[in-house]
Protein backbone atom coordinates (compact mmCIF):
# COMPACT_ATOMS: atom_id res chain seq x y z
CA UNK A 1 106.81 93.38 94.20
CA UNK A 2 106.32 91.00 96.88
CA UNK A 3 103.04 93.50 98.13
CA UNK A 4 101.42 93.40 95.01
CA UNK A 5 101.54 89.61 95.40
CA UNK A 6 100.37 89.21 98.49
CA UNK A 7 97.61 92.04 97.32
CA UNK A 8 96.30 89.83 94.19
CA UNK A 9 96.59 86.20 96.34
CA UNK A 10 94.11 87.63 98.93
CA UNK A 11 91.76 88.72 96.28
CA UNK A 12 91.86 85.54 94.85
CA UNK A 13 91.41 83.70 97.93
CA UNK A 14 87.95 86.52 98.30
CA UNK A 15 86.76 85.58 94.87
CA UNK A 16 87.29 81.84 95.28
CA UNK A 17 84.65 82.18 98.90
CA UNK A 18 82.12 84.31 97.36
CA UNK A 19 82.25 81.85 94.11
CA UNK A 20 82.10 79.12 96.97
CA UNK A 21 78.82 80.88 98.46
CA UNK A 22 80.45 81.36 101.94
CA UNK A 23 79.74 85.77 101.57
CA UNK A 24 77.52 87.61 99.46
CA UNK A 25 78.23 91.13 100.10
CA UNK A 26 81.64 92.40 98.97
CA UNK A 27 82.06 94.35 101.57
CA UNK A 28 82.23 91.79 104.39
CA UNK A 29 84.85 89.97 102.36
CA UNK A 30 86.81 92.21 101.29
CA UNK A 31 87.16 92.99 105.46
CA UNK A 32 87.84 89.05 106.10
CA UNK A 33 90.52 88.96 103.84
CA UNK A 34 91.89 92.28 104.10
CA UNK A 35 91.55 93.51 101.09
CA UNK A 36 89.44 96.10 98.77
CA UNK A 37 85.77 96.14 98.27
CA UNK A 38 85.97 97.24 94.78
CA UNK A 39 89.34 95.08 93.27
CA UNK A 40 87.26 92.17 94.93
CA UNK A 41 84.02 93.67 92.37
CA UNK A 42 85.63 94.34 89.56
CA UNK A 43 87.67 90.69 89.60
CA UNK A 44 84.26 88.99 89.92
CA UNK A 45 82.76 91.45 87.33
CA UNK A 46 85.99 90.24 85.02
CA UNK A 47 87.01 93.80 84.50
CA UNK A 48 90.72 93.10 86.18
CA UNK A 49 92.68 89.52 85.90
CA UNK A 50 95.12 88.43 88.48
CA UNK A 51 98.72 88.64 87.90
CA UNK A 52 99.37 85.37 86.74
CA UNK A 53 96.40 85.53 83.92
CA UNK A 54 97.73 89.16 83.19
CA UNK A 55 101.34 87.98 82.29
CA UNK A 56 100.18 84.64 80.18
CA UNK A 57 97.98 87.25 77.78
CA UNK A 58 101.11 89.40 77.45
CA UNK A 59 103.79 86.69 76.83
C-alpha cells in the first residue's frame, strides 16, 4: 500500500512542475521524479485521478 503511495505522490509532485512550466516533455519528468512517462500523460490528460480524488468520488 505504502508503494502505491509513494507511486501517486511523485506523479503529483511531476504534474504540479510541468503545470508550474519548469519541463515540457514528459519524458524528462517522468525521469526527474522517477516515475512513468505515460501515468504522468494520462494524469495531465485527466484520464486517471490520484488516490485521494479517486476515494472522495467513491465515498
Amino acid at each position: 500500500m505504502r508503494n502505491k503511495f509513494i507511486k501517486s505522490s511523485r506523479i503529483n509532485k511531476a504534474v504540479a512542475a510541468i503545470q508550474r512550466g519548469e519541463f515540457t516533455y514528459y519524458a524528462n519528468i517522468a525521469r526527474e521524479f522517477k516515475c512513468n512517462r505515460s501515468a504522468v500523460s494520462r494524469r495531465i490528460r485527466g484520464l486517471t485521478k490520484s488516490k485521494k480524488e479517486a476515494n472522495l468520488f467513491w465515498y
